[in-house]
Protein backbone atom coordinates (compact mmCIF):
# COMPACT_ATOMS: atom_id res chain seq x y z
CA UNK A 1 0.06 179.89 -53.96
CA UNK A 2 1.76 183.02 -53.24
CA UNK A 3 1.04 186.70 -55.09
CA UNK A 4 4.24 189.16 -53.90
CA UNK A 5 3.24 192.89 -54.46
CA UNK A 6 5.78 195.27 -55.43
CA UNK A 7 5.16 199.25 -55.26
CA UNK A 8 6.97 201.28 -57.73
CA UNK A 9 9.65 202.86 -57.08
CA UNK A 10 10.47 206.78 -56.20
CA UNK A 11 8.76 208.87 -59.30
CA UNK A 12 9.75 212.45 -60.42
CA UNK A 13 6.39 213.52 -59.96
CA UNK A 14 7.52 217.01 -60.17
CA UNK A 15 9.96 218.59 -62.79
CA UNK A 16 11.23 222.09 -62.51
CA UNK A 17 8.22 222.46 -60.04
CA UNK A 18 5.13 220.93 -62.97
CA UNK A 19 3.21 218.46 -62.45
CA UNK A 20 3.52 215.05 -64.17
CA UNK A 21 1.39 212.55 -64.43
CA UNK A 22 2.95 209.65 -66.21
CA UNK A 23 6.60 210.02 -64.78
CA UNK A 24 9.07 208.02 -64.81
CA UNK A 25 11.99 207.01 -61.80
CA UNK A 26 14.04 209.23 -60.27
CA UNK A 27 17.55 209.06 -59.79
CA UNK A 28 17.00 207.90 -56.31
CA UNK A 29 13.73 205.63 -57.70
CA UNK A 30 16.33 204.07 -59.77
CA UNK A 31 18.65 202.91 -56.93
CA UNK A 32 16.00 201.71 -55.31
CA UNK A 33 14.48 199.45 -58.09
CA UNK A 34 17.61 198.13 -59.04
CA UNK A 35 18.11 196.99 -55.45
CA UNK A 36 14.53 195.56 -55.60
CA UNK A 37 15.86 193.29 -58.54
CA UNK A 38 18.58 192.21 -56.43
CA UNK A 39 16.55 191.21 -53.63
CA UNK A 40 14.27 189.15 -55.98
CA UNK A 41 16.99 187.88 -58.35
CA UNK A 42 17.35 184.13 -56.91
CA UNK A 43 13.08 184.02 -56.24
CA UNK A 44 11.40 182.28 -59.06
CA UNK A 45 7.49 183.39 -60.32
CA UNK A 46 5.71 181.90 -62.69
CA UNK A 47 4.35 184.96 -63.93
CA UNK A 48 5.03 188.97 -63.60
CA UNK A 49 2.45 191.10 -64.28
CA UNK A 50 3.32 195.02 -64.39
CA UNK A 51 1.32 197.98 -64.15
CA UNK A 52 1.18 199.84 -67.28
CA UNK A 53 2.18 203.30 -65.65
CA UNK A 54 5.92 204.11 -66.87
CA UNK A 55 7.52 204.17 -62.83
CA UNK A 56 5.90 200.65 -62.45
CA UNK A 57 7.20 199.58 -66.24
CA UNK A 58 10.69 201.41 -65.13
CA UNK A 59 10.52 199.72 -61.60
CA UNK A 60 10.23 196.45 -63.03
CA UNK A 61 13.14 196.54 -65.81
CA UNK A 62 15.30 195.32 -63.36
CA UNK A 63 13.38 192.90 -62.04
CA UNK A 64 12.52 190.72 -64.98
CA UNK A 65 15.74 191.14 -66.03
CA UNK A 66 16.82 188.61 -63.17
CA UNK A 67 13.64 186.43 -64.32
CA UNK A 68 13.79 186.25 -68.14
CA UNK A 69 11.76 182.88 -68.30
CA UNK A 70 8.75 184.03 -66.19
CA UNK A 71 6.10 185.24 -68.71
CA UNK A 72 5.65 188.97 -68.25
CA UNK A 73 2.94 190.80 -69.43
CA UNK A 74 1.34 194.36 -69.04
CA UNK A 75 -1.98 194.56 -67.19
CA UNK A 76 -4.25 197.93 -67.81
CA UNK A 77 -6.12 196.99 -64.63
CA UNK A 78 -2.82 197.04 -62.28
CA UNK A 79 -2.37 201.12 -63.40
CA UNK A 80 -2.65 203.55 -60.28
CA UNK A 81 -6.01 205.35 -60.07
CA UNK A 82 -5.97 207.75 -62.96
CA UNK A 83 -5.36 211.83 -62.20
CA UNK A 84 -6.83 214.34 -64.50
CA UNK A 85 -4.66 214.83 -67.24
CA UNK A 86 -5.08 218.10 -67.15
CA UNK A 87 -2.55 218.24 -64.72
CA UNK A 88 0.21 218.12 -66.87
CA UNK A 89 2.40 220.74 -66.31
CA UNK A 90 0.41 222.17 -63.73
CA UNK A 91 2.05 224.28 -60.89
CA UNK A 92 3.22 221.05 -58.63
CA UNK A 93 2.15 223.60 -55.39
CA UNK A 94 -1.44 223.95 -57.40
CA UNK A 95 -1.83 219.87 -57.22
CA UNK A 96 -0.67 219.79 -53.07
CA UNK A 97 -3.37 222.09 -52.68
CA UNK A 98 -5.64 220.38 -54.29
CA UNK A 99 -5.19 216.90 -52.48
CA UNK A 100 -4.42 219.02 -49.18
CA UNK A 101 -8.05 219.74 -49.49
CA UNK A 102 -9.55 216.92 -50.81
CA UNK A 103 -8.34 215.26 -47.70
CA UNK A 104 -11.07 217.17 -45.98
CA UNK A 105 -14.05 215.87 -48.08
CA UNK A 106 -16.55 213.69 -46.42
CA UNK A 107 -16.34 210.20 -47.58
CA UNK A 108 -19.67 210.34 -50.25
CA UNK A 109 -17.44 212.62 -51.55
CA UNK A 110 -14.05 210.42 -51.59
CA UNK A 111 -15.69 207.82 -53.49
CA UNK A 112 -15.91 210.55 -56.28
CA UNK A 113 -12.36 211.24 -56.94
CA UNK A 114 -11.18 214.61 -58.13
CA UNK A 115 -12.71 216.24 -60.42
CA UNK A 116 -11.72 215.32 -63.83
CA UNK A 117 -9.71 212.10 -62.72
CA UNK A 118 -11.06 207.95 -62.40
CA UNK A 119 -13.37 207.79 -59.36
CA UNK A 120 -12.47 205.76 -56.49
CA UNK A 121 -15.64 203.36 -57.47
CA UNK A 122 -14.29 202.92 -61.21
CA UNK A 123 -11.02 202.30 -60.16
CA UNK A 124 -12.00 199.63 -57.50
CA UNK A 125 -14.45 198.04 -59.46
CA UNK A 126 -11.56 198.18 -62.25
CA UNK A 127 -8.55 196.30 -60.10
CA UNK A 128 -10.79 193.80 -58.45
CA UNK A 129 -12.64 192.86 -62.12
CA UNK A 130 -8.90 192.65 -63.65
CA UNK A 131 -7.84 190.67 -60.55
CA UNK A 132 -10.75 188.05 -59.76
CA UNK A 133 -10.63 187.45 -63.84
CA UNK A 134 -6.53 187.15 -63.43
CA UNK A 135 -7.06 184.22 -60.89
CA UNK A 136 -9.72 182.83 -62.69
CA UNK A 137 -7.72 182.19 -66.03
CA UNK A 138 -5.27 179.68 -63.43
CA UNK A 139 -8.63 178.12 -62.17
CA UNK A 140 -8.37 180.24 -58.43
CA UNK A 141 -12.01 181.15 -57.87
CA UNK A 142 -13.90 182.08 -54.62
CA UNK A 143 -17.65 180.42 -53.33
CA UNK A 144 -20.62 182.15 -52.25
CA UNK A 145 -19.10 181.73 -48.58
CA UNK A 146 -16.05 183.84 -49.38
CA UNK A 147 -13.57 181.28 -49.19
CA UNK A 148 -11.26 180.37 -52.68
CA UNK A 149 -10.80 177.12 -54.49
CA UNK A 150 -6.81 177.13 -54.76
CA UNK A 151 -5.86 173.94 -57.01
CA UNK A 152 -2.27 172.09 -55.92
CA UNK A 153 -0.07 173.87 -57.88
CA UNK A 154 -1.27 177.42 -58.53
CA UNK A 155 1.74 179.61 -59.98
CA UNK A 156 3.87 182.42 -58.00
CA UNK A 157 2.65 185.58 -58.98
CA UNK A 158 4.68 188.77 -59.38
CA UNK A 159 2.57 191.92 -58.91
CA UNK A 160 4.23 195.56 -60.02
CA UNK A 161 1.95 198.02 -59.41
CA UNK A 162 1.13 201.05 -56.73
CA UNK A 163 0.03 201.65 -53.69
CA UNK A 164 -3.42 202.83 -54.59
CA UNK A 165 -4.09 199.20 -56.63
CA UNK A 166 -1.83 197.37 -54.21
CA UNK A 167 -4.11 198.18 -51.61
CA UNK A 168 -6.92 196.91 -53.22
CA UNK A 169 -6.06 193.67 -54.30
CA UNK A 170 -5.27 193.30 -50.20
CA UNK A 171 -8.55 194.49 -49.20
CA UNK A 172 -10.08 192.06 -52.03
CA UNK A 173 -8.23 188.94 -50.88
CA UNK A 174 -8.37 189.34 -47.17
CA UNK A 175 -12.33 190.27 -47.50
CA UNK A 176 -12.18 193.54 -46.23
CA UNK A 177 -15.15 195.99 -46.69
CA UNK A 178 -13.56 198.60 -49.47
CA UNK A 179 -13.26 202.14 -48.60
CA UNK A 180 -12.45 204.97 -50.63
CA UNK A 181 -9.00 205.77 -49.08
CA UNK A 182 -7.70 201.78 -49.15
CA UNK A 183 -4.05 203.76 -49.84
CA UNK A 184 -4.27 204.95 -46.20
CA UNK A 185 -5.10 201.99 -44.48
CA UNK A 186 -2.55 200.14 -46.23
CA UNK A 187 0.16 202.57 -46.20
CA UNK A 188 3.61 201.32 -48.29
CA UNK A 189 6.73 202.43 -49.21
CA UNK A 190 8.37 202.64 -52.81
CA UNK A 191 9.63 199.67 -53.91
CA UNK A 192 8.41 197.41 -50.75
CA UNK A 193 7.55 193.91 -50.94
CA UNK A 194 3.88 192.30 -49.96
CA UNK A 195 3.48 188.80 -49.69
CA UNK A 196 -0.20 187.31 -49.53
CA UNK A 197 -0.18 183.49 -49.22
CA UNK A 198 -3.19 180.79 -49.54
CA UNK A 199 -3.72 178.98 -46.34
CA UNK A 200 -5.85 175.53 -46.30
CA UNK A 201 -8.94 176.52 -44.25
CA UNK A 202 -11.99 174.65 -43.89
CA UNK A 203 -11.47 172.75 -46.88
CA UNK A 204 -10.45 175.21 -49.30
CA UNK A 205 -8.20 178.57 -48.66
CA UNK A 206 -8.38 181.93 -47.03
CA UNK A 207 -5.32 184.39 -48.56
CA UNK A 208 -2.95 185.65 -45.56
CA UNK A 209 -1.08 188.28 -45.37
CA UNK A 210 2.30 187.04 -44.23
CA UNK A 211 4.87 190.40 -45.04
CA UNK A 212 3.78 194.21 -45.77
CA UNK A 213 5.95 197.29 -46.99
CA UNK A 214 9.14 195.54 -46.67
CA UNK A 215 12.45 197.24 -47.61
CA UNK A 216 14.57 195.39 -45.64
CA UNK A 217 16.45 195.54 -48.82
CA UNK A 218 17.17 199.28 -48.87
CA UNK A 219 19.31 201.00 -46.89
CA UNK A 220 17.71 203.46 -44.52
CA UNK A 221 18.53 206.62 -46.42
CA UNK A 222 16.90 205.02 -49.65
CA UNK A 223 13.66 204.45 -48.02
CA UNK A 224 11.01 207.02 -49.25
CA UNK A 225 7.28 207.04 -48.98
């Protein structure tokens, strides 16, 4: 069994210097997911799930266009930690500032969010509930000793999500204690590739990580963070 991660593409986070926080590709983002499409167009999944965010939805158009007979559907639990909605519109310098600082808070406080957004706990306990209940449905389940039960024959899964959620499905499957700032340690670029893979161990299967943040598949001046 294999689950390969994708990270949206480029967003326009910022239009004529306001804040977004649904937005779409940019023009750049768009290059860049189209390429992703390429790379994937001769890989077959058995499933794609997509983020409901619109840069993941727009990120993905290519792709399942390459991939009309995998099943696609839209998972709620794949969306990127939720911002305060407030911030539409916003002064983009106004939101800098404000994660310029919250960079500073101790880590009590990290595990809080920002105010007026999803806190980090809701969000984790959100993407690993979605997830663990996504594997469960194809009969993937994990014991009381941390190890998974991986039946012969468990689909390719096609993940198109963000960084933020991303990072915690890799610090779920590779048993990682989860930290408030899992978008840090596991640092991607837009529109990389992740591949996770079950390996046999003692008798049932460990998930390892065998590629992170590639973009072999961009050229280097379409390679954004």
């Amino acid at each position: 069994m294999e689950l390969v991660l994708v990270r949206h593409a480029q967003p326009e986070w910022s239009r004529d210097q306001t804040a977004r926080v649904d937005p779409g590709l940019t023009v750049l983002g768009r290059e860049q997911a189209d390429l992703t499409g390429r790379r994937l167009c001769d890989e077959h999944f058995d499933q794609v799930l997509v983020s409901t965010a619109t840069r993941a939805l727009e990120t993905a158009s290519p792709i399942v266009t390459h991939h009309q007979q995998s099943p696609r559907y839209e998972r709620s639990w794949l969306h990127e930690i939720h911002m305060p909605g407030a911030w539409e519109g916003t002064p983009q310098a106004e939101v800098v500032r404000i994660f310029s600082e919250a960079r500073l808070r101790p880590r009590e406080a990290w595990w809080d969010g920002v105010p007026g957004g999803e806190s980090f706990r809701d969000f984790h306990a959100r993407v690993t509930t979605g997830l663990v209940a996504e594997l469960a449905e194809i009969g993937v389940e994990q014991d009381d000793d941390g190890l998974w039960h991986v039946p012969d024959g468990s689909p390719r899964l096609l993940l198109i999500a963000h960084a933020g959620t991303n990072s915690v499905v890799l610090s779920r499957l590779l048993g990682l204690t989860p930290e408030p700032w899992e978008w840090e340690r596991f640092a991607s670029n837009h529109a990389s590739l992740t591949v996770l893979r079950a390996v046999p161990i003692a008798g049932r299967h460990i998930f390892s990580l065998q590629l992170f943040s590639d973009v072999s598949h961009l050229p280097t001046e379409l390679v954004t963070a």
